[in-house]
Structures are given as structure tokens and as C-alpha cells.
Protein backbone atom coordinates (compact mmCIF):
# COMPACT_ATOMS: atom_id res chain seq x y z
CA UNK A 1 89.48 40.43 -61.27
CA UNK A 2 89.95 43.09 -63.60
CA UNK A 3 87.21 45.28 -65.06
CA UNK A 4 88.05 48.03 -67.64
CA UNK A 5 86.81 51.79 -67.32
CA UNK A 6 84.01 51.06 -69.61
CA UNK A 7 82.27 48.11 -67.69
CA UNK A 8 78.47 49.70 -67.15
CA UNK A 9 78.34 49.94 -63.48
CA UNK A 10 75.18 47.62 -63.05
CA UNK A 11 77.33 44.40 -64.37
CA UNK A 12 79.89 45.33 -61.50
CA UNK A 13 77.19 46.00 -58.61
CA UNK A 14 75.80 42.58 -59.93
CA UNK A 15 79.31 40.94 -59.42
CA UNK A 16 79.78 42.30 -56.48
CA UNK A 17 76.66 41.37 -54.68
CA UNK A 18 77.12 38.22 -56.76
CA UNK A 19 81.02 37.72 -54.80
CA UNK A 20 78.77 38.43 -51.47
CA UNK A 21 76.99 34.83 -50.81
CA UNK A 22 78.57 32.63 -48.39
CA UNK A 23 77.49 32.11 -44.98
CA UNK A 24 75.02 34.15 -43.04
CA UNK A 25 76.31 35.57 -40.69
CA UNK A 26 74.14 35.50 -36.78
CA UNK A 27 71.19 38.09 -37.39
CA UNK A 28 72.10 41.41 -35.47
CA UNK A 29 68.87 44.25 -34.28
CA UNK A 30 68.41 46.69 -37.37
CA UNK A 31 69.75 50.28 -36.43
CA UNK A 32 67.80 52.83 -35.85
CA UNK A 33 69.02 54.01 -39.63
CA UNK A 34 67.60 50.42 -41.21
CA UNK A 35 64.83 49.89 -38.48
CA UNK A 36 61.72 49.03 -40.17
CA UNK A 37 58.65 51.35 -40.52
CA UNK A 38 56.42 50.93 -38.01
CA UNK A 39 53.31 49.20 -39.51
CA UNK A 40 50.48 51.61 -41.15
CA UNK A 41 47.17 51.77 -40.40
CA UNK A 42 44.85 49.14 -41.20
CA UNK A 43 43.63 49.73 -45.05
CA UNK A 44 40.42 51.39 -45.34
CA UNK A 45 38.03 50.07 -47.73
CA UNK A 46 38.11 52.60 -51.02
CA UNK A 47 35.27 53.67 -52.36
CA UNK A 48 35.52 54.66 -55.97
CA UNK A 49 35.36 58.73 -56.49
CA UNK A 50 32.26 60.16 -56.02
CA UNK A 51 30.74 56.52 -54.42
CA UNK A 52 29.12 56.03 -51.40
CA UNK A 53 31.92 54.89 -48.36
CA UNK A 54 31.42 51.86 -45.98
CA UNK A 55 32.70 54.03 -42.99
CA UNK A 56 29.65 56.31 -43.57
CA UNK A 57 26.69 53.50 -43.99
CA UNK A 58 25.33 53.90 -40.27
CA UNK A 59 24.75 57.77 -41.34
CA UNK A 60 21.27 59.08 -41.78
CA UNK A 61 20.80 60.04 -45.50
CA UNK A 62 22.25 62.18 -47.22
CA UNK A 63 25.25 61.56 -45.16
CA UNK A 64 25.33 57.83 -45.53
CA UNK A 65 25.84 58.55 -49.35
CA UNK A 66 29.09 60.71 -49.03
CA UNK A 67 32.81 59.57 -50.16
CA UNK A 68 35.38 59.21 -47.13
CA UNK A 69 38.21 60.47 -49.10
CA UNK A 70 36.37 63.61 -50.23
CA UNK A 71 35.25 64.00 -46.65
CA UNK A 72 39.26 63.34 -45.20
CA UNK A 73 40.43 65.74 -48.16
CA UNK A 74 38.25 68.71 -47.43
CA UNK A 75 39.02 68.30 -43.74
CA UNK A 76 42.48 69.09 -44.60
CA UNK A 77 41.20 72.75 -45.11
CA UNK A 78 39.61 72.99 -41.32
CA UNK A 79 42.41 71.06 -39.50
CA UNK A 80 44.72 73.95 -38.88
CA UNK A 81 41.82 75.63 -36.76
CA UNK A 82 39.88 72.83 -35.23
CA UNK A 83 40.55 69.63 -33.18
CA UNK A 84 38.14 67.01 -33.02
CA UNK A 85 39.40 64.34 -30.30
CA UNK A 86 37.47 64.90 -27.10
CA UNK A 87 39.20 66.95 -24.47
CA UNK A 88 41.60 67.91 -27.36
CA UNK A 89 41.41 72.11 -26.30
CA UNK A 90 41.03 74.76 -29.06
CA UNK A 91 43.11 76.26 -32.01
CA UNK A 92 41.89 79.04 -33.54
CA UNK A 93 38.94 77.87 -33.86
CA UNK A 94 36.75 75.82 -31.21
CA UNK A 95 37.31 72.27 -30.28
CA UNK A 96 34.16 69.99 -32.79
CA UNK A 97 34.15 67.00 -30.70
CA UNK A 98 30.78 66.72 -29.85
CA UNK A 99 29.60 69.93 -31.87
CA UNK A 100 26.38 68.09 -32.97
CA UNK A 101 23.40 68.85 -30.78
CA UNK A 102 25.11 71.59 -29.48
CA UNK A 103 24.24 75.01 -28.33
CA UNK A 104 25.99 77.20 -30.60
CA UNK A 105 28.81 79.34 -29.17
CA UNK A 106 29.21 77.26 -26.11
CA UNK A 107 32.40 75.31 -26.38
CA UNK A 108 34.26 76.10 -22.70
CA UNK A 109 37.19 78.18 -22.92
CA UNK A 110 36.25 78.98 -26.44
CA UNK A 111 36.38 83.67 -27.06
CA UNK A 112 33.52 83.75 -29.45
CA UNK A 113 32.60 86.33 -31.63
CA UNK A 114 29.98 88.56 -30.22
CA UNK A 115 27.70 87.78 -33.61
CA UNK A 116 28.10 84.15 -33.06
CA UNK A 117 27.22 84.43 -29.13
CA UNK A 118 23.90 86.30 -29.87
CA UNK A 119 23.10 83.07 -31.92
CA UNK A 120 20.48 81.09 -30.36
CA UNK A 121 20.67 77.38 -32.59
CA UNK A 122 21.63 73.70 -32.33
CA UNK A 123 24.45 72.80 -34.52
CA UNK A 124 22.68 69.66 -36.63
CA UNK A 125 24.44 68.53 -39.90
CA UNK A 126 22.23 70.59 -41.77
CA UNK A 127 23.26 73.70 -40.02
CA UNK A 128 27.22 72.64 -40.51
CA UNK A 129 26.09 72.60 -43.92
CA UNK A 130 25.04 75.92 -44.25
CA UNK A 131 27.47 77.20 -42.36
CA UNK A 132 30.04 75.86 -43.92
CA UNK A 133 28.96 77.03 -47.66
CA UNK A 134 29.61 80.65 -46.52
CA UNK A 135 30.12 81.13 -42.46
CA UNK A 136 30.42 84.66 -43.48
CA UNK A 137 26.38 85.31 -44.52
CA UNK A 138 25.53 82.15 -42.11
CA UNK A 139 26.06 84.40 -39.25
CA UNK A 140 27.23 88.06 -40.31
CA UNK A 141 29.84 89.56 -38.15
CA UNK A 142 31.64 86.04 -37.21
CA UNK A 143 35.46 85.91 -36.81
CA UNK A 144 35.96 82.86 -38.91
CA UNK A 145 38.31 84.28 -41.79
CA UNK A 146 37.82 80.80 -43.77
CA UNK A 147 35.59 81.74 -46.79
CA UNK A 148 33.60 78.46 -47.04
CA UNK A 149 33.10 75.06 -49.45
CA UNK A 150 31.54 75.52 -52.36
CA UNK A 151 30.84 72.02 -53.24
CA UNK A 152 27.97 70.07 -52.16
CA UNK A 153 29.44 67.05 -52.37
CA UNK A 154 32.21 68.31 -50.46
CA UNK A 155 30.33 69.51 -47.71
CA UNK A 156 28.47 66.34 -48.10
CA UNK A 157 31.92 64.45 -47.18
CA UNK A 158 33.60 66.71 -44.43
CA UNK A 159 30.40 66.87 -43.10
CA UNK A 160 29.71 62.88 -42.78
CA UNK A 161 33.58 62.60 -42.27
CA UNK A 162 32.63 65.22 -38.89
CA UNK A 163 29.73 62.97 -38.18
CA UNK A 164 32.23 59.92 -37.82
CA UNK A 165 35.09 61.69 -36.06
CA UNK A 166 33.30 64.08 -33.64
CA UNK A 167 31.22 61.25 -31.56
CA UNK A 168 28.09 61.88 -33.67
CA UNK A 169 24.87 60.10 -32.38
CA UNK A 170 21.64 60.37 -34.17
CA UNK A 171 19.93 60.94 -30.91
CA UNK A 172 21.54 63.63 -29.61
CA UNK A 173 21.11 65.89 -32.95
CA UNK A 174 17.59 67.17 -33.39
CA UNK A 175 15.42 66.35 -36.04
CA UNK A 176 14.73 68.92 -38.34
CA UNK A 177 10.96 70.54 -37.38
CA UNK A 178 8.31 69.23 -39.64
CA UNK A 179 6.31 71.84 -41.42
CA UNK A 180 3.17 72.44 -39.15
CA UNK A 181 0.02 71.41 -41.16
């Protein structure tokens, strides 16, 4: 078979894979090169922007009402300091597994600043959430260079997305002191 110069080169790569059928031939393991991807992670239910996630329902409110993907997006700007699996160590910054109901400036192994180690609070989500909106005025005199999260509603989501990841249980956070009467 002869095919002139000007033959589109999609007709002859249909030809030829036409001109390939016959008999299988006995199935052979894929090479490392043509392995298959290893399978991904189950799907996680989306939740339309700005709604309310399933992973986050068993959250007390407000948490309950954040967005997963805002929460796993604004993560993305803590990761590269903090861990969050148990037993993980430290980066830069200390290890959060576990950081709720916590002492502040306790995390073992962990060179505080001396600003945050005068600090005599229990980290709750409410006092993530003001730290995080500007750790620099939260506690003057920290060492954390990051300048903070603007956004309530991302705070709202890396906060809840903390709450899931870190081994949160409602009992072991505080509630919030009721004003006395």
C-alpha cells in the first residue's frame, strides 16, 4: 500500500491500527512505564462553594457550617510549617495533632517563643480563630512569620478542616465561660 506525501496523518494512524487486528496475543504484566495508576482516594462528597460539607456535620456550630475544600485550600498555606498526624514531630512550626484543649506552648520538643511561653490559655477553636486572623497582635512578640487569614470563612474552613484532622473531640476543648450574671 501506497500513500502519497499529502495523506493527513490521522487517515494513516487509522490504517495502521486498522492493519493491527488479528489475534490477541497471551496477556503479558504492564511495565512499570504502562503500569496502571494506583487507584485514588475514595471521592469525597462536594459541597457546592461556600456550602456547608458532610465531613464537617458532627462539628459544633459554626464549624459544622464550613466548606471542606475552603478548609483543605487554606491549609495549603500552614502545611509547610505544621504536621498534624499524631507522633508526626515538628517543622517549623509545632506538631497540631491534638492542639485543641491544649495548654498553649506545650508541644514536647517544640523551642517556643518566649512571648508565646508566658501565655497562660487553652487552644479552643475560637482561640485558633483569633490567632489565626493576625498571630502577630494575638500574642505580640511570637516567632510565627505567617501574617494571618483574613477571611472568616476561611478561617471558618481550616479551622473545621483542623477540627477533623487533628483528633478533635468536643470534650476535651473547653466551653467558652458564660458571662457571670
Amino acid at each position: 500500500m501506497r500513500f502519497s506525501a499529502a495523506a493527513p496523518l490521522s487517515l494513516i494512524a487509522a490504517l495502521a491500527l486498522a492493519a493491527c487486528g488479528g489475534s490477541d496475543p497471551a496477556p503479558t504484566a504492564p511495565s512499570a512505564a504502562t503500569a496502571p495508576a494506583a487507584p485514588a482516594a475514595p471521592a469525597v462528597p462536594a459541597a457546592a462553594p461556600g456550602e456547608p460539607s458532610p465531613e464537617f456535620a458532627s462539628l459544633p456550630a459554626p464549624y459544622n457550617t464550613a466548606n471542606y475544600s475552603v478548609g483543605a485550600r487554606t491549609w495549603k498555606l500552614c502545611q509547610s510549617c505544621h504536621l498534624t498526624a499524631e507522633g508526626a514531630g515538628n517543622l517549623v512550626g509545632p506538631n497540631l495533632h491534638g492542639i485543641f484543649g491544649r495548654q498553649a506552648a506545650t508541644v514536647e520538643g517544640f523551642a517556643y517563643s518566649p512571648a508565646l511561653l508566658a501565655e497562660d490559655f487553652i487552644w479552643t477553636p475560637e482561640q485558633l480563630d483569633h490567632w489565626l486572623e493576625n498571630p502577630r497582635t494575638f500574642v505580640p512578640g511570637n516567632r510565627m512569620s505567617f501574617s494571618g487569614v483574613r477571611r472568616e470563612a476561611d478561617r471558618l474552613g481550616v479551622i473545621a478542616y483542623l477540627m477533623v484532622e487533628t483528633g478533635y473531640e468536643a470534650d476535651a476543648a473547653p466551653a467558652e465561660e458564660a458571662p457571670a450574671e
